[in-house]
PDB file of N, CA and C in Angstrom:
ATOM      1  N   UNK A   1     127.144 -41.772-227.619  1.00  0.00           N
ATOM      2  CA  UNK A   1     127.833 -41.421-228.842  1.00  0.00           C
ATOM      3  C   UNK A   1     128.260 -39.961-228.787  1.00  0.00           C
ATOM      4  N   UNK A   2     128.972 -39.703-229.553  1.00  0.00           N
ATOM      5  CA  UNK A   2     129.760 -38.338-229.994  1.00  0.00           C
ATOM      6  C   UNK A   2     128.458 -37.142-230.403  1.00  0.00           C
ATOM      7  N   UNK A   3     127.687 -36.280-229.846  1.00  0.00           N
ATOM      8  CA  UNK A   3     126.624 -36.059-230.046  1.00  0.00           C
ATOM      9  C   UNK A   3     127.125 -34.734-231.699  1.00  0.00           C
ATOM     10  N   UNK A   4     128.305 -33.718-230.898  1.00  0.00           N
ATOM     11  CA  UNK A   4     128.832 -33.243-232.419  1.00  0.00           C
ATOM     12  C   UNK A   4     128.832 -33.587-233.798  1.00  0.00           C
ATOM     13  N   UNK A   5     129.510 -34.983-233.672  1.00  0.00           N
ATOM     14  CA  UNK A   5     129.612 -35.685-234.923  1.00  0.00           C
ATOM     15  C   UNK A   5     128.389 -36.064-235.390  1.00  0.00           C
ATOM     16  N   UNK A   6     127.789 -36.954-234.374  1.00  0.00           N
ATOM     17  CA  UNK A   6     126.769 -37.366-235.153  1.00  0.00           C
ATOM     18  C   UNK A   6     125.590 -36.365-235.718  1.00  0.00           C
ATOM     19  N   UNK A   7     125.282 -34.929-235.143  1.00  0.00           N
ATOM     20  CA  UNK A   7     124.884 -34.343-235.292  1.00  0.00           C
ATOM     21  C   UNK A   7     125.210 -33.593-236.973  1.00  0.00           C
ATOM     22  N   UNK A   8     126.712 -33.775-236.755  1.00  0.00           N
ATOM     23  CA  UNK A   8     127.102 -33.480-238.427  1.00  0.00           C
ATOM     24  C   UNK A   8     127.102 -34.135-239.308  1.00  0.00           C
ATOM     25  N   UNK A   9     126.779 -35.550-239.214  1.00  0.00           N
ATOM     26  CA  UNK A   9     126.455 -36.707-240.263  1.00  0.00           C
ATOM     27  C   UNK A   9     124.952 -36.903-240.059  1.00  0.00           C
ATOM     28  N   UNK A  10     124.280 -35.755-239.672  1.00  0.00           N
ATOM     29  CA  UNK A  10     122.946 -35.851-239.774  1.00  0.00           C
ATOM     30  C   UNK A  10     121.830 -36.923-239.148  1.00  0.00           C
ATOM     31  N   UNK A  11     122.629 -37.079-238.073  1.00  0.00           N
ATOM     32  CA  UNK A  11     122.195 -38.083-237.256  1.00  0.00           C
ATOM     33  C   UNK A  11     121.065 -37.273-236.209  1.00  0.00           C
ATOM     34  N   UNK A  12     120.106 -36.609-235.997  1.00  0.00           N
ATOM     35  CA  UNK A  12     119.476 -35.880-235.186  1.00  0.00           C
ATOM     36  C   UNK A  12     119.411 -36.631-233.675  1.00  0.00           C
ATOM     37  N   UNK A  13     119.733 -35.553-232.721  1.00  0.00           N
ATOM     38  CA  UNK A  13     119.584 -35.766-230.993  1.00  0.00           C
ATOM     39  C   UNK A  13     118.048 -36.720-230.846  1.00  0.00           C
ATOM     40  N   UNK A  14     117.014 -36.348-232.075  1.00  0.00           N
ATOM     41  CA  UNK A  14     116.026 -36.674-231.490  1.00  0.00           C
ATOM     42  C   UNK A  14     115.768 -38.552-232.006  1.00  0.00           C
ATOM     43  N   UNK A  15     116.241 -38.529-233.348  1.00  0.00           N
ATOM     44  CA  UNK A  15     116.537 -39.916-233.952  1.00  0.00           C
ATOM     45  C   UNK A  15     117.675 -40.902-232.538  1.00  0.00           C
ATOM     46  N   UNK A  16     118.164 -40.286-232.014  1.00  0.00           N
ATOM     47  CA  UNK A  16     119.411 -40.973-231.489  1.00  0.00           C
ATOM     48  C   UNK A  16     118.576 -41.105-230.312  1.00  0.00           C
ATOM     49  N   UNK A  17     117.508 -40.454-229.522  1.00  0.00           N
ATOM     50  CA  UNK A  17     117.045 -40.870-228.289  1.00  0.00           C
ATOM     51  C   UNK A  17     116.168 -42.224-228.440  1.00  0.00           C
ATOM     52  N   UNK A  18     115.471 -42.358-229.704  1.00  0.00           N
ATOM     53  CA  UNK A  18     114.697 -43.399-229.551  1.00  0.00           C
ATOM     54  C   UNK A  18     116.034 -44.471-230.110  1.00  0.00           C
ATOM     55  N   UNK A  19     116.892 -44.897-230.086  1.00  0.00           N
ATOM     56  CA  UNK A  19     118.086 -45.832-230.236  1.00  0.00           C
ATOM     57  C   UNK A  19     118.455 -45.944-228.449  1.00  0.00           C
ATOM     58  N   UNK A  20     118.942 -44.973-228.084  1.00  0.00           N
ATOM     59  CA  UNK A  20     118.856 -45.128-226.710  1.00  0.00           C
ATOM     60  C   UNK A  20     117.894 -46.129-226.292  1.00  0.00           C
ATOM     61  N   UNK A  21     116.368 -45.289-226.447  1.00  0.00           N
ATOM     62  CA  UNK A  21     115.419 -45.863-225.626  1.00  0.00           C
ATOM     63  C   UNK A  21     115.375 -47.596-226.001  1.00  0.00           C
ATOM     64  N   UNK A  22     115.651 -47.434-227.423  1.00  0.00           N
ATOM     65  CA  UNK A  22     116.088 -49.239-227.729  1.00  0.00           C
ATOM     66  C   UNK A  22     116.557 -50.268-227.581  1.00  0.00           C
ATOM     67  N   UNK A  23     118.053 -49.751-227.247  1.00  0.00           N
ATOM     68  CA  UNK A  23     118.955 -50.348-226.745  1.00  0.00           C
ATOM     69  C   UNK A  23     119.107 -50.566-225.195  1.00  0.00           C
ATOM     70  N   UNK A  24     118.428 -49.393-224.171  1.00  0.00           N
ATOM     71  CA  UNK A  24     118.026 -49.591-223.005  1.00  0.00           C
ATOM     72  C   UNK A  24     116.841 -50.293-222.710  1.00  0.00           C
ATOM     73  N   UNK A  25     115.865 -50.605-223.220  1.00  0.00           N
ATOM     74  CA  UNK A  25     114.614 -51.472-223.205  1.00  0.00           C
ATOM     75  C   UNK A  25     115.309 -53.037-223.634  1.00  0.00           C
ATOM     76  N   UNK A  26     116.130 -52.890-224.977  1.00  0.00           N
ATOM     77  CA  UNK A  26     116.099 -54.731-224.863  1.00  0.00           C
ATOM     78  C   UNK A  26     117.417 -55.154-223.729  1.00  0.00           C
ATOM     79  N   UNK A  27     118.546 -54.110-223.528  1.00  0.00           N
ATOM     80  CA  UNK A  27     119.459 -54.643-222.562  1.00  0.00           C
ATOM     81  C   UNK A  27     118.583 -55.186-220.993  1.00  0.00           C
ATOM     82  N   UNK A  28     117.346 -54.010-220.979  1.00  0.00           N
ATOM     83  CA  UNK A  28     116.721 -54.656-219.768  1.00  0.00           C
ATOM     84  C   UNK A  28     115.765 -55.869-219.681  1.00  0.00           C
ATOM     85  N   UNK A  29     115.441 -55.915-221.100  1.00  0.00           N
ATOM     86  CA  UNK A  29     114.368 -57.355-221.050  1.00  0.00           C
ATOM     87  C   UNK A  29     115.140 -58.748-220.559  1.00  0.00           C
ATOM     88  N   UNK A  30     116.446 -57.990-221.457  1.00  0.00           N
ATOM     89  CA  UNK A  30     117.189 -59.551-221.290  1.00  0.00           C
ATOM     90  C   UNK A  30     117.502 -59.689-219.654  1.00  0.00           C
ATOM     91  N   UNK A  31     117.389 -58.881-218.702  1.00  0.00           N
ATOM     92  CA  UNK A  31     117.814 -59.093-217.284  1.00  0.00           C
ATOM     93  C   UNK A  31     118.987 -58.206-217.268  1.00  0.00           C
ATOM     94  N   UNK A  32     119.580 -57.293-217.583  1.00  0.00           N
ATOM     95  CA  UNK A  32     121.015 -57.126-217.476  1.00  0.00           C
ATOM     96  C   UNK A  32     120.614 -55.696-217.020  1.00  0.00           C
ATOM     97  N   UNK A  33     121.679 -55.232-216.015  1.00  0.00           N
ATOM     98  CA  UNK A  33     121.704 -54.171-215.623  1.00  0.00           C
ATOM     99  C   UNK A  33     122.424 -53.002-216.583  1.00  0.00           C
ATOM    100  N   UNK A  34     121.496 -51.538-216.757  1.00  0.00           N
ATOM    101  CA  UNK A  34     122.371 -50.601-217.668  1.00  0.00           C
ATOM    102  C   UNK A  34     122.490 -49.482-217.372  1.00  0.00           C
ATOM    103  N   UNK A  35     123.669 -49.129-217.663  1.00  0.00           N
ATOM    104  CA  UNK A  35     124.378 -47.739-217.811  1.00  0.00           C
ATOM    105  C   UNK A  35     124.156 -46.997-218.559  1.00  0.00           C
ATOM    106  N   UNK A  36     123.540 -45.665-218.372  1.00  0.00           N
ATOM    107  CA  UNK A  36     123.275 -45.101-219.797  1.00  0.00           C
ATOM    108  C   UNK A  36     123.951 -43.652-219.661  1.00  0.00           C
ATOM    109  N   UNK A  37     125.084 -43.582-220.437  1.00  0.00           N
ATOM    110  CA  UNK A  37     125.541 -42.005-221.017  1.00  0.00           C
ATOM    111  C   UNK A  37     125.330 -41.451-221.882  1.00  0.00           C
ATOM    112  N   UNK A  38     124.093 -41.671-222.285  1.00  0.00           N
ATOM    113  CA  UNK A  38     123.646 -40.840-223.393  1.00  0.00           C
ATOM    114  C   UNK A  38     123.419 -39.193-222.929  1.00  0.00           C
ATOM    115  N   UNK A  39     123.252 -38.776-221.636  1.00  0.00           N
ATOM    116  CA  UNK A  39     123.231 -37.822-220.996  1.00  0.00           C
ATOM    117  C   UNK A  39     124.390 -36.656-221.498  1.00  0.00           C
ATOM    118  N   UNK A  40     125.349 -37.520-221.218  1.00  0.00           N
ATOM    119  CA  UNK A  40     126.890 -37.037-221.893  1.00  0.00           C
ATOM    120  C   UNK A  40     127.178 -36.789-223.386  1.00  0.00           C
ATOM    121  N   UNK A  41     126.519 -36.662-224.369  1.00  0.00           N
ATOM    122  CA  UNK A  41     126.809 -36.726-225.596  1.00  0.00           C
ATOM    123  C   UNK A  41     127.723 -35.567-226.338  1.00  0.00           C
ATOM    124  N   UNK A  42     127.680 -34.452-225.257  1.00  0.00           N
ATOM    125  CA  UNK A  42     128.059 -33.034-225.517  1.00  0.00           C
ATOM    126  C   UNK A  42     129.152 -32.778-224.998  1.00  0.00           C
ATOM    127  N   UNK A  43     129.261 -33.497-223.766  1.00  0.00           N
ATOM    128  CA  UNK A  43     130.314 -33.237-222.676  1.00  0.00           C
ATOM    129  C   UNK A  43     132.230 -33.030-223.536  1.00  0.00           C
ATOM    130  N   UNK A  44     132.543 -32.198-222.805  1.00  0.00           N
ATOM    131  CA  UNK A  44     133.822 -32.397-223.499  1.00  0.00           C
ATOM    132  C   UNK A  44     134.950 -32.872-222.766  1.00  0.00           C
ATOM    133  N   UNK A  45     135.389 -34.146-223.193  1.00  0.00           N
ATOM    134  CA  UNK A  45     136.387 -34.879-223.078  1.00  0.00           C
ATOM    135  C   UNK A  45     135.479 -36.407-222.843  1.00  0.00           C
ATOM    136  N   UNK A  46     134.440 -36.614-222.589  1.00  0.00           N
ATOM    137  CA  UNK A  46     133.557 -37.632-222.238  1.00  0.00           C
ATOM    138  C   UNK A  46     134.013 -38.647-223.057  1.00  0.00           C
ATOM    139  N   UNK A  47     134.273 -38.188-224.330  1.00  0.00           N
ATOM    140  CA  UNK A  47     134.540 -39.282-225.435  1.00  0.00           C
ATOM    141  C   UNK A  47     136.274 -38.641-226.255  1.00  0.00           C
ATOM    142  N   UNK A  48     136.627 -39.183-226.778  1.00  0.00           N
ATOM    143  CA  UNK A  48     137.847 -39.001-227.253  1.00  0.00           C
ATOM    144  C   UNK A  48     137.861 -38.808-228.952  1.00  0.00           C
ATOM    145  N   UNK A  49     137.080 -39.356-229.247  1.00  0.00           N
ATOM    146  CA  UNK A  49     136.689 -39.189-231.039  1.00  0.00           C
ATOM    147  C   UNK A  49     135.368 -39.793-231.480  1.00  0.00           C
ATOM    148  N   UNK A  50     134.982 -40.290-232.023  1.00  0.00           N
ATOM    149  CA  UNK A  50     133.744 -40.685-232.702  1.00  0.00           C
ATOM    150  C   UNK A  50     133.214 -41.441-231.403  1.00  0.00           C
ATOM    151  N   UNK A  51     133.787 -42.843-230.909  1.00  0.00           N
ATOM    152  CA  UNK A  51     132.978 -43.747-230.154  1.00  0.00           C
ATOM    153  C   UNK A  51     134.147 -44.284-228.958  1.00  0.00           C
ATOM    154  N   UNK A  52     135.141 -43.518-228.783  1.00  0.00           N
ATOM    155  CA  UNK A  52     136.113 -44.003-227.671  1.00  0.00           C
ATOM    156  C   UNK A  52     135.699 -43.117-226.448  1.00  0.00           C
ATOM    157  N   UNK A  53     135.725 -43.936-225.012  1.00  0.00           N
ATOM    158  CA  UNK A  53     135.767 -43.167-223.876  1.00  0.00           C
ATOM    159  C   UNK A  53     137.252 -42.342-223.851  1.00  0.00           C
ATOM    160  N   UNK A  54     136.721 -40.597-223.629  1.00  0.00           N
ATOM    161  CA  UNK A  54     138.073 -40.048-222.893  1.00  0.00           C
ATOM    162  C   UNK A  54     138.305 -40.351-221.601  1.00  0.00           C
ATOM    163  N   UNK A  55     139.141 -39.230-221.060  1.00  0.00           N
ATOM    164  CA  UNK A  55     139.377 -39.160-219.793  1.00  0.00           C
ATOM    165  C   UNK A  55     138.223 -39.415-218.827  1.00  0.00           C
ATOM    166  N   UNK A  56     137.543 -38.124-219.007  1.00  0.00           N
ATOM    167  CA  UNK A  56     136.038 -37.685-218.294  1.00  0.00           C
ATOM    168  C   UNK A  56     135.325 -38.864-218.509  1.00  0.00           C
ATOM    169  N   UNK A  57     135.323 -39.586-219.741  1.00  0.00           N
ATOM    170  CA  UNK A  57     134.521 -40.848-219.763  1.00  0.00           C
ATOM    171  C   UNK A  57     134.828 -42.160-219.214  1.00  0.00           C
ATOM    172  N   UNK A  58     136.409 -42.157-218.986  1.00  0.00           N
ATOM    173  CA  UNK A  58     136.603 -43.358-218.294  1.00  0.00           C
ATOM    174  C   UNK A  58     136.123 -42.766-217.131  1.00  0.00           C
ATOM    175  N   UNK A  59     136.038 -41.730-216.302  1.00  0.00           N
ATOM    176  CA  UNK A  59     135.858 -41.899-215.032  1.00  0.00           C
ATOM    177  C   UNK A  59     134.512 -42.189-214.592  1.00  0.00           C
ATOM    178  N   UNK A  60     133.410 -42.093-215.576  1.00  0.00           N
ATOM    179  CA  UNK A  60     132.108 -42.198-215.032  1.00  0.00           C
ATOM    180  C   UNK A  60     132.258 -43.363-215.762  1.00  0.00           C
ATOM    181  N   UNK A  61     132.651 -44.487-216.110  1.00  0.00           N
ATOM    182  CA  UNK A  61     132.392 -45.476-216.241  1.00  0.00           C
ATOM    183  C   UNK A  61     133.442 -46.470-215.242  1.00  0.00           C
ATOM    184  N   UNK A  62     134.356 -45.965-214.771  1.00  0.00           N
ATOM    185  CA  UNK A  62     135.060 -46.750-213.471  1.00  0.00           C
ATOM    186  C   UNK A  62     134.256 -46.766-211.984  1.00  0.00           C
ATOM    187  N   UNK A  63     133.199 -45.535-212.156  1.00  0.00           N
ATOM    188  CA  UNK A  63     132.621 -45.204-211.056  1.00  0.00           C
ATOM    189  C   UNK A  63     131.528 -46.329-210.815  1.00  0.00           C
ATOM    190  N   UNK A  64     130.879 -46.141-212.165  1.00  0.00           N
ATOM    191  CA  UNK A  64     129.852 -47.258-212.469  1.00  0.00           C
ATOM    192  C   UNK A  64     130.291 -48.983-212.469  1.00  0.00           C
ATOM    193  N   UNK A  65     131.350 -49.046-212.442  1.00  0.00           N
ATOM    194  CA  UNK A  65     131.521 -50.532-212.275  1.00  0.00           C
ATOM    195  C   UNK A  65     132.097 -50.557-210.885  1.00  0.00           C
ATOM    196  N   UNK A  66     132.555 -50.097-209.965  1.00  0.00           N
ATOM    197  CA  UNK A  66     132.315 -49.826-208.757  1.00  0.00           C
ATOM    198  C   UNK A  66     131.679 -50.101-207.740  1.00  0.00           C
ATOM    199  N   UNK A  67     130.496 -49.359-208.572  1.00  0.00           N
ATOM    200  CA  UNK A  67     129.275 -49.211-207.901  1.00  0.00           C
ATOM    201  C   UNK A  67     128.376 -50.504-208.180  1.00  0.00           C
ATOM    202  N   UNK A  68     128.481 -51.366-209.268  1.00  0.00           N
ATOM    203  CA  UNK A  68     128.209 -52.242-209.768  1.00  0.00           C
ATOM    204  C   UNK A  68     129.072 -53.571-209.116  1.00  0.00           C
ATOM    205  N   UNK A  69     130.166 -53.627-209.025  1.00  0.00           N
ATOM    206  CA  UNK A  69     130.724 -54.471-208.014  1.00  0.00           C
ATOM    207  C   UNK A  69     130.301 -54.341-206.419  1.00  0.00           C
ATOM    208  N   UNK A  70     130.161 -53.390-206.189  1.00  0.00           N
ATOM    209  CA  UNK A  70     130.048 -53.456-204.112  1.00  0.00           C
ATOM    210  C   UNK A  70     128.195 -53.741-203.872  1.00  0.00           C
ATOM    211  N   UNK A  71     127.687 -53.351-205.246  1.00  0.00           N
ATOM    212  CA  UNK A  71     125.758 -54.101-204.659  1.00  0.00           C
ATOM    213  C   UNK A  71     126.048 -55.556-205.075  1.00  0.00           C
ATOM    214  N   UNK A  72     126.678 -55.897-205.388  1.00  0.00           N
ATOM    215  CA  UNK A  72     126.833 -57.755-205.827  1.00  0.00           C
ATOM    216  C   UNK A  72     127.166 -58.200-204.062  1.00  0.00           C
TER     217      UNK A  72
END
């Protein structure tokens, strides 16, 4: 997520890690492999407005499916 914004709708870095940790724990129960950019929340251009990949963000997510296609 947009770590700025959410930070200004009072969303705290530290509230938003355990959502992470949530959403990465049940994507893995179910078997599914995950990507996590939560790393990126600050980055600028990573995201484009609230919840769209930018530039910078499509590229680490083209990388990741990539990389995700050639271990299959």
């Amino acid at each position: 997520v947009n770590g700025p914004w959410y930070d200004y709708t009072g969303f705290p870095k530290e509230r938003r890690e355990v959502y992470y940790k949530k959403v990465r724990e049940q994507v893995e129960k179910a078997g599914y492999p995950v990507v996590d950019f939560s790393g990126h929340e600050y980055d600028k251009y990573f995201l484009k407005d609230t919840i769209h990949l930018g530039w910078k963000g499509w590229i680490y997510f083209d990388e990741a499916v990539q990389k995700f296609n050639s271990e299959k």
